[in-house]
PDB file of N, CA and C in Angstrom:
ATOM      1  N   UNK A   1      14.249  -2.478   3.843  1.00  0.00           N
ATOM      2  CA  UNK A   1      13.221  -2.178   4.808  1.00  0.00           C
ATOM      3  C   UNK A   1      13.186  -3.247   5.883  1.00  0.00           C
ATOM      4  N   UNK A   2      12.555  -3.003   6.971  1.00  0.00           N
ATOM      5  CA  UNK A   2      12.698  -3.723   8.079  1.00  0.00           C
ATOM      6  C   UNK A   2      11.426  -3.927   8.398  1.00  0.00           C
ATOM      7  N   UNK A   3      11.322  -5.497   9.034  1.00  0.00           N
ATOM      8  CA  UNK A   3       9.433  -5.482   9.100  1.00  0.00           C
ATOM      9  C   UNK A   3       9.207  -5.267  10.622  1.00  0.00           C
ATOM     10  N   UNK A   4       7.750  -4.423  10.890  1.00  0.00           N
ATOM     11  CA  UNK A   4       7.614  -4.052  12.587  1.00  0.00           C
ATOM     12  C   UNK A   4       7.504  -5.934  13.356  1.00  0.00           C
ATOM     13  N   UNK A   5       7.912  -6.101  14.293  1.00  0.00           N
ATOM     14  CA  UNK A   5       8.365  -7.045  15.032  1.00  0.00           C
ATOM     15  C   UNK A   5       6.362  -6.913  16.034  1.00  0.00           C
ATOM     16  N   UNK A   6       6.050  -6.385  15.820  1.00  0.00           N
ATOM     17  CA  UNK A   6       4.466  -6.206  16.100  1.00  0.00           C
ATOM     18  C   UNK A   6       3.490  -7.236  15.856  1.00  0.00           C
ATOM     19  N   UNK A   7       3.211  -8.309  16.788  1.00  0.00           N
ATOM     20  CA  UNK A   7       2.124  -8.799  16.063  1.00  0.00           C
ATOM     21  C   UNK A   7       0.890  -8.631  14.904  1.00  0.00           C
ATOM     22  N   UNK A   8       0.552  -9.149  14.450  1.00  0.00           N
ATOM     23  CA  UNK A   8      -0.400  -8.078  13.199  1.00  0.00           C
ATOM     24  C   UNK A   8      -0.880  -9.953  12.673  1.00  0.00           C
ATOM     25  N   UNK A   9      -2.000  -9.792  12.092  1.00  0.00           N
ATOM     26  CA  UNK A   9      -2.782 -10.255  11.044  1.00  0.00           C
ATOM     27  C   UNK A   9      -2.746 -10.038   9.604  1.00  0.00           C
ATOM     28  N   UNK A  10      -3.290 -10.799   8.908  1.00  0.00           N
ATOM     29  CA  UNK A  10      -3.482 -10.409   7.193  1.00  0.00           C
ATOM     30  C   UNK A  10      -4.949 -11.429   6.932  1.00  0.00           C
ATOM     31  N   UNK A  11      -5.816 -10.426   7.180  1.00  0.00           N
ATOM     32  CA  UNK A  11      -6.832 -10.955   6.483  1.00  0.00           C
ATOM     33  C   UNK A  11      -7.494 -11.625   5.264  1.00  0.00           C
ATOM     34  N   UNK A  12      -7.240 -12.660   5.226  1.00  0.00           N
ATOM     35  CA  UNK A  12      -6.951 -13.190   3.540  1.00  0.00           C
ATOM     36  C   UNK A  12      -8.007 -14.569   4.049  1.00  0.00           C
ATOM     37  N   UNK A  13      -8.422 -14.999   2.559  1.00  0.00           N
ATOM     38  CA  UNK A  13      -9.466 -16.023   2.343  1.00  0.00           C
ATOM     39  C   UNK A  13      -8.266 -17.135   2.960  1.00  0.00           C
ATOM     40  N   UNK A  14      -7.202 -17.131   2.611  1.00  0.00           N
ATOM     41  CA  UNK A  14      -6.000 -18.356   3.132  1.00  0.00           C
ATOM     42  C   UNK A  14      -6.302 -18.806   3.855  1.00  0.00           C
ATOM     43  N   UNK A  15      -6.222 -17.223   4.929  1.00  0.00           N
ATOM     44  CA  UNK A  15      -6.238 -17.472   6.743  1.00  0.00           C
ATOM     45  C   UNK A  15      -7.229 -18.263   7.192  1.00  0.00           C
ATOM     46  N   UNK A  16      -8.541 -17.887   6.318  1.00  0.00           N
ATOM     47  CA  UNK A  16      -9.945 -18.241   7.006  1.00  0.00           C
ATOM     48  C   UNK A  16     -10.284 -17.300   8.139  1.00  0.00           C
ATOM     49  N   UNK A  17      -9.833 -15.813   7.914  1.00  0.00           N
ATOM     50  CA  UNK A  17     -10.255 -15.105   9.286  1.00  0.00           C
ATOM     51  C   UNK A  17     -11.227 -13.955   8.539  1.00  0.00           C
ATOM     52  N   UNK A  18     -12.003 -14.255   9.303  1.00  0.00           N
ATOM     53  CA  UNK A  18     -13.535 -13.345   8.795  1.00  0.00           C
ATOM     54  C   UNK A  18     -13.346 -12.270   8.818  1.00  0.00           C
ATOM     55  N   UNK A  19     -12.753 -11.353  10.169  1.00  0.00           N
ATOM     56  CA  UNK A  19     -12.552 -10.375  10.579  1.00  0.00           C
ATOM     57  C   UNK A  19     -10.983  -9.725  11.149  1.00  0.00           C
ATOM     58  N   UNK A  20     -10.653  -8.168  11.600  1.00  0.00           N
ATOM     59  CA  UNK A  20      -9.350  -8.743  11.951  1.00  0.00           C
ATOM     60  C   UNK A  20      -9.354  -6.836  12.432  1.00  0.00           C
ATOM     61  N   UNK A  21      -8.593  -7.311  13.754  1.00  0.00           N
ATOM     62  CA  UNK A  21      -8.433  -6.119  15.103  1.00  0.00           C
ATOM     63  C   UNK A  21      -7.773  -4.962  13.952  1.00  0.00           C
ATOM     64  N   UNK A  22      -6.680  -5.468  13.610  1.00  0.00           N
ATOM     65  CA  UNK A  22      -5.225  -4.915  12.865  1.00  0.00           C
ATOM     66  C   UNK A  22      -6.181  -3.472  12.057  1.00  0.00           C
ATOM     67  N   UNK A  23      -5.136  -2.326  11.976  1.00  0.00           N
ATOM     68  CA  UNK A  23      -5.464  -1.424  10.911  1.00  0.00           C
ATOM     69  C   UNK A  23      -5.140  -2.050   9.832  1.00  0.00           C
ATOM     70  N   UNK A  24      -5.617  -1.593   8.099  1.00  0.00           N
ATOM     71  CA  UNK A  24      -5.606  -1.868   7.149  1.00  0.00           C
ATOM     72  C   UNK A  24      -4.663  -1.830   6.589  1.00  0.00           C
ATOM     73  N   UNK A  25      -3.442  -1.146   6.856  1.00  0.00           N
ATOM     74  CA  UNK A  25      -1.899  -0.825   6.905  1.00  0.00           C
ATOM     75  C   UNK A  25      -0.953  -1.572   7.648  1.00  0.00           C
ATOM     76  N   UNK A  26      -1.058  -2.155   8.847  1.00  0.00           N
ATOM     77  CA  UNK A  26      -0.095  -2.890   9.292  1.00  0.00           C
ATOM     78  C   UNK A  26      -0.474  -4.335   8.729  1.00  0.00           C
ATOM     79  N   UNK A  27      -2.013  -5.027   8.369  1.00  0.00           N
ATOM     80  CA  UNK A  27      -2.001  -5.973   7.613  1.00  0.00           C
ATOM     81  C   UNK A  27      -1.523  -6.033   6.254  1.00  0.00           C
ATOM     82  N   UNK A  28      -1.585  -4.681   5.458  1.00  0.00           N
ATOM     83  CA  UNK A  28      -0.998  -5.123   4.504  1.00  0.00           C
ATOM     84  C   UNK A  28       0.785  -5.061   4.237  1.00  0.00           C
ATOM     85  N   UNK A  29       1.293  -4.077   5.588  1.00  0.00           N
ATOM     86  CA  UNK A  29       2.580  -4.232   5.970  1.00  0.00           C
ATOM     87  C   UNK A  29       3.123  -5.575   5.935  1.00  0.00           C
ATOM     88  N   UNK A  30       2.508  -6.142   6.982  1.00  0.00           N
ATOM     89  CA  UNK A  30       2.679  -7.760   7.488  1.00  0.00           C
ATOM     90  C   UNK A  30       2.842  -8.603   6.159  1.00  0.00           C
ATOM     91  N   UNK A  31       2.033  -8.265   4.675  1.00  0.00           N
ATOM     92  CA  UNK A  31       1.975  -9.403   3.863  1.00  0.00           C
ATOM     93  C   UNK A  31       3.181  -8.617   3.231  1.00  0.00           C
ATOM     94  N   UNK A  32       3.578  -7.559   2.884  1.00  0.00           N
ATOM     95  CA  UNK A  32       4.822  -6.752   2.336  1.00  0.00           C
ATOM     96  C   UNK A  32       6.059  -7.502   2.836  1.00  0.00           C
ATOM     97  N   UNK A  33       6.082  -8.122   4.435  1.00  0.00           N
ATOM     98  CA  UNK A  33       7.244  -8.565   5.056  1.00  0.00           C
ATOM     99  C   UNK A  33       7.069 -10.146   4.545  1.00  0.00           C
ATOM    100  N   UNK A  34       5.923 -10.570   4.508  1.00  0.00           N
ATOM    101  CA  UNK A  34       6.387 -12.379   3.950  1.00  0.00           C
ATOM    102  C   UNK A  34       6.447 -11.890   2.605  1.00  0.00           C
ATOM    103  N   UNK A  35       5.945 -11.492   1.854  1.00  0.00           N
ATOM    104  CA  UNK A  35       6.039 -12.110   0.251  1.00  0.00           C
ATOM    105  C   UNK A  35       7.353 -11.229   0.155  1.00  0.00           C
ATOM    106  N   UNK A  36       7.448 -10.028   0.661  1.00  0.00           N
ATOM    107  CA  UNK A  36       8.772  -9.532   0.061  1.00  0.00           C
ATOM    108  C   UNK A  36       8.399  -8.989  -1.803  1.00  0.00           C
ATOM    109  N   UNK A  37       7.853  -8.621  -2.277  1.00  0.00           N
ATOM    110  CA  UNK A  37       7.965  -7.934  -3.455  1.00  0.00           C
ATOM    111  C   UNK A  37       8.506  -6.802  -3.523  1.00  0.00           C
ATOM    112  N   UNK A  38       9.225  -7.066  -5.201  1.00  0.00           N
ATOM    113  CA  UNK A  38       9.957  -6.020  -6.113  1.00  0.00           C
ATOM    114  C   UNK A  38       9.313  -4.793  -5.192  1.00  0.00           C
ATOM    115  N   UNK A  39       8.083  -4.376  -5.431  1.00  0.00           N
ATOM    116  CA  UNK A  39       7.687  -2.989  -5.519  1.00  0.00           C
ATOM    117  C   UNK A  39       6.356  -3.224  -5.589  1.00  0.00           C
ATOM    118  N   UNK A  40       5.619  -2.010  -4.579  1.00  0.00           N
ATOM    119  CA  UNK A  40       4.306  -2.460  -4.011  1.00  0.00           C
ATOM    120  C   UNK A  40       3.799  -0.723  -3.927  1.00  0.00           C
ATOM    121  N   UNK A  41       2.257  -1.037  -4.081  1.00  0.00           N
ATOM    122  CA  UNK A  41       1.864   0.230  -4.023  1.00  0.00           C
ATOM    123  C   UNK A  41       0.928   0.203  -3.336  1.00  0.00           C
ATOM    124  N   UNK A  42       0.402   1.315  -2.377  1.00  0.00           N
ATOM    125  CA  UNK A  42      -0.692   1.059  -1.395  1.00  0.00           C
ATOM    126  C   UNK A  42      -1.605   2.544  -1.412  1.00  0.00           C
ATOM    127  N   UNK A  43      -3.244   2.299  -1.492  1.00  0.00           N
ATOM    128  CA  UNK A  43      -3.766   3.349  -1.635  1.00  0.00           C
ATOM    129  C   UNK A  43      -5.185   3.279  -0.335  1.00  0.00           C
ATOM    130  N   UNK A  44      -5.317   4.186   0.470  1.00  0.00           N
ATOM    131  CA  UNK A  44      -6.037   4.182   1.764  1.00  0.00           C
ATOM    132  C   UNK A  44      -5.794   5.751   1.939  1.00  0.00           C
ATOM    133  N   UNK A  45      -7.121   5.552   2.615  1.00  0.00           N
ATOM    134  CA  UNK A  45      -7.749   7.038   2.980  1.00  0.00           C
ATOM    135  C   UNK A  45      -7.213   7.075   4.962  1.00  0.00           C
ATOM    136  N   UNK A  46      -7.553   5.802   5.103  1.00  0.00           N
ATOM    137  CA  UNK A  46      -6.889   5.436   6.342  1.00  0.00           C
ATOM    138  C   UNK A  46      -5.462   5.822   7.089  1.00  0.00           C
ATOM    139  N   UNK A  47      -5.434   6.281   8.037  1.00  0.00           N
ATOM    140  CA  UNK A  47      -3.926   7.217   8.880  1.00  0.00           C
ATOM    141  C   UNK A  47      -3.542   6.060   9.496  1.00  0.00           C
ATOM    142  N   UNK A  48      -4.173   4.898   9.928  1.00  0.00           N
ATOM    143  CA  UNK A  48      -2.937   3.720  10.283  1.00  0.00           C
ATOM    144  C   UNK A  48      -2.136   3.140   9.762  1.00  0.00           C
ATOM    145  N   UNK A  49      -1.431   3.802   9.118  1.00  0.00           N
ATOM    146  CA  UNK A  49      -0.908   2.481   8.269  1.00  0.00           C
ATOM    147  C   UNK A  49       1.227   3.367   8.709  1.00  0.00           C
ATOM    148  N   UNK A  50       1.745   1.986   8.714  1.00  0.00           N
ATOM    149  CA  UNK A  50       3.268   1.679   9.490  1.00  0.00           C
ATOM    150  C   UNK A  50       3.957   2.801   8.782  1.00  0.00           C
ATOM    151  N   UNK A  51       4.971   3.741   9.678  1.00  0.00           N
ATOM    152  CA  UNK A  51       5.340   5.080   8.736  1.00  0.00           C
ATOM    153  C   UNK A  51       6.364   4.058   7.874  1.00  0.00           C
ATOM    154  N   UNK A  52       6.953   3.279   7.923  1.00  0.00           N
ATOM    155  CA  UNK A  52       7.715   2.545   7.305  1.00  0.00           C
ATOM    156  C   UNK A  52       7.059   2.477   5.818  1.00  0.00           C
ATOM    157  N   UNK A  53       5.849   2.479   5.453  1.00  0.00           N
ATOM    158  CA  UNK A  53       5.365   2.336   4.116  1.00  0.00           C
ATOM    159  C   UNK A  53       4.779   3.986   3.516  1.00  0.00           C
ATOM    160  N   UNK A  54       5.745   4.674   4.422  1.00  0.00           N
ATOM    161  CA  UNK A  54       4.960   6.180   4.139  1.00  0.00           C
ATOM    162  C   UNK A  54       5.513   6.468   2.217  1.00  0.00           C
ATOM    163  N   UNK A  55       6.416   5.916   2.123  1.00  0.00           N
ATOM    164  CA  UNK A  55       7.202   5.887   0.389  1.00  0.00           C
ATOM    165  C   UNK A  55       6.087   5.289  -0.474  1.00  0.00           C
ATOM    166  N   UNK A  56       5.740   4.066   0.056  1.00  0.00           N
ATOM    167  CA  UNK A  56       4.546   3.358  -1.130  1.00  0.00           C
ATOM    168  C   UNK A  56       2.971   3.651  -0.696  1.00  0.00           C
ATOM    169  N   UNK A  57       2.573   4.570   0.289  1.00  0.00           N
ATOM    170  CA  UNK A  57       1.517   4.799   0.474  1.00  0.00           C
ATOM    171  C   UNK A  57       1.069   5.850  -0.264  1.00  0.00           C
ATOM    172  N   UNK A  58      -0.500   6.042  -0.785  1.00  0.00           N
ATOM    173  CA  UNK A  58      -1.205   7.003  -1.404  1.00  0.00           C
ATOM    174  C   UNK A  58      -1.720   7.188  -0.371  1.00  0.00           C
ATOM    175  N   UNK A  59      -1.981   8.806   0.295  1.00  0.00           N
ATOM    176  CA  UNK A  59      -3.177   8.658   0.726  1.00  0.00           C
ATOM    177  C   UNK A  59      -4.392   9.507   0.554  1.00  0.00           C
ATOM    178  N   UNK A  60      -5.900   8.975  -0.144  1.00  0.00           N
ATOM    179  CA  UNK A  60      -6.458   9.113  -0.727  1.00  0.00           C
ATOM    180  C   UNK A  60      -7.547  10.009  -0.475  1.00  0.00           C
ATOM    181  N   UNK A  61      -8.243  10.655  -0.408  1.00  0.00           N
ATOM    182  CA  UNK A  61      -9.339  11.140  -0.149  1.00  0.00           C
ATOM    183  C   UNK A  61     -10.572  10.580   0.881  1.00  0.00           C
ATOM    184  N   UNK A  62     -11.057  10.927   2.123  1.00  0.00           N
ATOM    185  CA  UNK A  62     -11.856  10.075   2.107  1.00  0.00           C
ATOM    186  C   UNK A  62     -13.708  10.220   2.028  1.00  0.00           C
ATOM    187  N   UNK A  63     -13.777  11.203   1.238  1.00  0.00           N
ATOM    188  CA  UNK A  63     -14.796  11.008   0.495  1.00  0.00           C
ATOM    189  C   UNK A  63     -14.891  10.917  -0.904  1.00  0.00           C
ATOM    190  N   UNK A  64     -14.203  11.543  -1.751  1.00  0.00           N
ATOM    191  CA  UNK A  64     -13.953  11.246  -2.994  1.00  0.00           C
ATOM    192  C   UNK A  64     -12.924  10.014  -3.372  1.00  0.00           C
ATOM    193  N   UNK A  65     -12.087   9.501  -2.713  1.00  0.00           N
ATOM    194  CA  UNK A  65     -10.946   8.454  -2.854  1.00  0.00           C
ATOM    195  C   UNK A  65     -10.343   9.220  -4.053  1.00  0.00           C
ATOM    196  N   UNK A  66      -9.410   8.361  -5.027  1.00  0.00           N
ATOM    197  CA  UNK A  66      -8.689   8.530  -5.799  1.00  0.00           C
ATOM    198  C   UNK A  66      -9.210   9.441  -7.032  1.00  0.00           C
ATOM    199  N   UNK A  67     -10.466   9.586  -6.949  1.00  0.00           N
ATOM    200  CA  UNK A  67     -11.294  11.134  -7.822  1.00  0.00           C
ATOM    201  C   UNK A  67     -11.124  12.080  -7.583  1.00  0.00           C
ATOM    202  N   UNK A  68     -10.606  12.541  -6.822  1.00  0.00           N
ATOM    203  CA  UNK A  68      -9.757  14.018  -5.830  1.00  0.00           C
ATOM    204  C   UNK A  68      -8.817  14.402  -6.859  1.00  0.00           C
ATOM    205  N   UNK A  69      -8.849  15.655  -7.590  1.00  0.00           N
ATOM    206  CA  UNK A  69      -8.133  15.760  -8.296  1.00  0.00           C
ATOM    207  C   UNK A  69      -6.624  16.009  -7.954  1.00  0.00           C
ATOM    208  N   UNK A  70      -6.469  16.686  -6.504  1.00  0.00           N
ATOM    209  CA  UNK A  70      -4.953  16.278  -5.751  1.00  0.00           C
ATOM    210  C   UNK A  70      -4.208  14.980  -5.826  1.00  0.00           C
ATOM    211  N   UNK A  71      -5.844  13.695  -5.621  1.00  0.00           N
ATOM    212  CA  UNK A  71      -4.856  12.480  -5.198  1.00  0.00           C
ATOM    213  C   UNK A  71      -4.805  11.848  -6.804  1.00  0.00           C
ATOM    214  N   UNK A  72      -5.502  11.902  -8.133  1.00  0.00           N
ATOM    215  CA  UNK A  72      -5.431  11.135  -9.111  1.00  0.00           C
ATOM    216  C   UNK A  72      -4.068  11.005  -9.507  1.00  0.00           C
ATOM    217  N   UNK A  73      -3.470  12.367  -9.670  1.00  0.00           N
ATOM    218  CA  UNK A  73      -2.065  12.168 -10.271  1.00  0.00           C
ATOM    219  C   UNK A  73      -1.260  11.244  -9.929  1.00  0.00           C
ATOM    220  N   UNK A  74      -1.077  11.449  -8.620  1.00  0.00           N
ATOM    221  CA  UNK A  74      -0.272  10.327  -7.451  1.00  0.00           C
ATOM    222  C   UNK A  74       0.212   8.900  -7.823  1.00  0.00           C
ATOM    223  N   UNK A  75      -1.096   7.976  -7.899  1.00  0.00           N
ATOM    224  CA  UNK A  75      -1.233   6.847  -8.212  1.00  0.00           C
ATOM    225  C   UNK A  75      -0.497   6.646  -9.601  1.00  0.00           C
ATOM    226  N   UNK A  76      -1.090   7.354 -10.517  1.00  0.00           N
ATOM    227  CA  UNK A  76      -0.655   7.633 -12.030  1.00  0.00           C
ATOM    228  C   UNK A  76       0.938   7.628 -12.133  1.00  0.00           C
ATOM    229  N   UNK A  77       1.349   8.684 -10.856  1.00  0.00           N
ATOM    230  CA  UNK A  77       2.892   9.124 -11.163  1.00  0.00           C
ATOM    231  C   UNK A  77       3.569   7.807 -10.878  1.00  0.00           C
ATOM    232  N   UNK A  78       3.237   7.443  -9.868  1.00  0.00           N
ATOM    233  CA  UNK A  78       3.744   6.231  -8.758  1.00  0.00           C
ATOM    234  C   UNK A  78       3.824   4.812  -9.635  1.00  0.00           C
ATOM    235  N   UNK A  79       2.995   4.740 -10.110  1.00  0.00           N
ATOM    236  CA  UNK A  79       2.950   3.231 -11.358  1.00  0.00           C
ATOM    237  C   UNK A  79       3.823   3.667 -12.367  1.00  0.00           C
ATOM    238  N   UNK A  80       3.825   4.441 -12.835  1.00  0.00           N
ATOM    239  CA  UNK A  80       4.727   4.978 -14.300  1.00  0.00           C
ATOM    240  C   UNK A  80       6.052   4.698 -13.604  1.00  0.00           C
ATOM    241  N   UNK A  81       6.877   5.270 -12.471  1.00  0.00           N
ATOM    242  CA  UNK A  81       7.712   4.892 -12.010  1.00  0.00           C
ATOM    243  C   UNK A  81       8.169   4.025 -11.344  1.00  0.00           C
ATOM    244  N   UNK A  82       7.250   2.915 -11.219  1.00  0.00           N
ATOM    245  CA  UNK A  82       7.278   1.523 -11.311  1.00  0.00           C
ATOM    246  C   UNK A  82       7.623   0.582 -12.038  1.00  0.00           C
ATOM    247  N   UNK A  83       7.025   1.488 -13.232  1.00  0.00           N
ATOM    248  CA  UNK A  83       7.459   0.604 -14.672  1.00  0.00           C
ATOM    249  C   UNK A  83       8.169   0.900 -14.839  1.00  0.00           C
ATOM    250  N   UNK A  84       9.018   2.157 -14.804  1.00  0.00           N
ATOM    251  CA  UNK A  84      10.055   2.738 -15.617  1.00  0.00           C
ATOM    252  C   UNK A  84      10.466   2.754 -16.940  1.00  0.00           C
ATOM    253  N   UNK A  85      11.141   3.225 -17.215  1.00  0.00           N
ATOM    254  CA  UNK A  85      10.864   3.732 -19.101  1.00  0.00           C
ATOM    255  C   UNK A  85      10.785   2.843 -20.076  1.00  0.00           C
ATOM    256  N   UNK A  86       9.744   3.057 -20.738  1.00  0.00           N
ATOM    257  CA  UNK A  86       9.322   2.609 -21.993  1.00  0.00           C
ATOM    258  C   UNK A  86      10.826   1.981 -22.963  1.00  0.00           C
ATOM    259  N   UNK A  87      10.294   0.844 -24.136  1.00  0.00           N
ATOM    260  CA  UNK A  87      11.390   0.810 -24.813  1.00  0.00           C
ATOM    261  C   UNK A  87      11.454   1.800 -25.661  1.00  0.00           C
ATOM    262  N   UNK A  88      12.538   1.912 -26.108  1.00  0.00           N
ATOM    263  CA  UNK A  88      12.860   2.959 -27.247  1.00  0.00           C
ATOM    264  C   UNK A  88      12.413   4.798 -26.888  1.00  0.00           C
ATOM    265  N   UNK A  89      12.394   4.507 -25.422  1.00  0.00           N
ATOM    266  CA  UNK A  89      12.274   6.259 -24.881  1.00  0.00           C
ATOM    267  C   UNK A  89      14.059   6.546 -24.233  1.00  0.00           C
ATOM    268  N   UNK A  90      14.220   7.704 -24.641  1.00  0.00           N
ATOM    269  CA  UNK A  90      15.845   8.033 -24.469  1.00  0.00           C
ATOM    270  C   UNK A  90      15.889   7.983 -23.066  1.00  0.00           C
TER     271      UNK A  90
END
C-alpha cells in the first residue's frame, strides 16, 4: 500500500492536539503509514475515510453502529480472518 502524500494529522494524547480539521479516516490512514502494521481493522459510520483503506474499512451503521444486523457479521468475519486458522483445524 502506498501512503496519500496529503497532509493529515493524528489526533493522539502524544501530539497534544485537542482537536483536528482531518476526517476520521485519513487520521487514522496517516497512523497506518507510520506504524506500518501486520493488519489493521477500521470501523466508522463516516464516508471520509482514504479509498486506499476501502479493504480494512467496516462501514457501520450510523444509527445503530455495529448492532445492524447487516454490519455485525462483518467485523466478526474480518477478525477471524485476521487470525486465521485455529490450531489443529484442517
Amino acid at each position: 500500500m502506498r501512503c496519500l502524500k496529503a497532509q493529515h494529522c493524528f489526533c493522539a494524547a502524544s501530539s497534544r492536539t485537542l482537536s483536528c480539521a482531518s476526517p476520521l479516516g485519513v487520521q487514522v490512514w496517516g497512523d497506518v503509514c507510520r506504524r506500518r502494521p501486520e493488519a489493521w481493522l477500521g470501523l466508522d459510520d463516516d464516508a471520509g475515510w482514504p479509498a486506499v483503506c476501502g479493504a480494512q474499512l467496516v462501514q457501520t451503521d450510523p444509527v445503530l453502529g455495529i448492532s445492524a444486523p447487516a454490519v455485525l457479521a462483518e467485523p466478526q468475519t474480518r477478525l477471524a480472518a485476521l487470525r486465521g486458522p485455529e490450531k489443529g483445524s484442517p
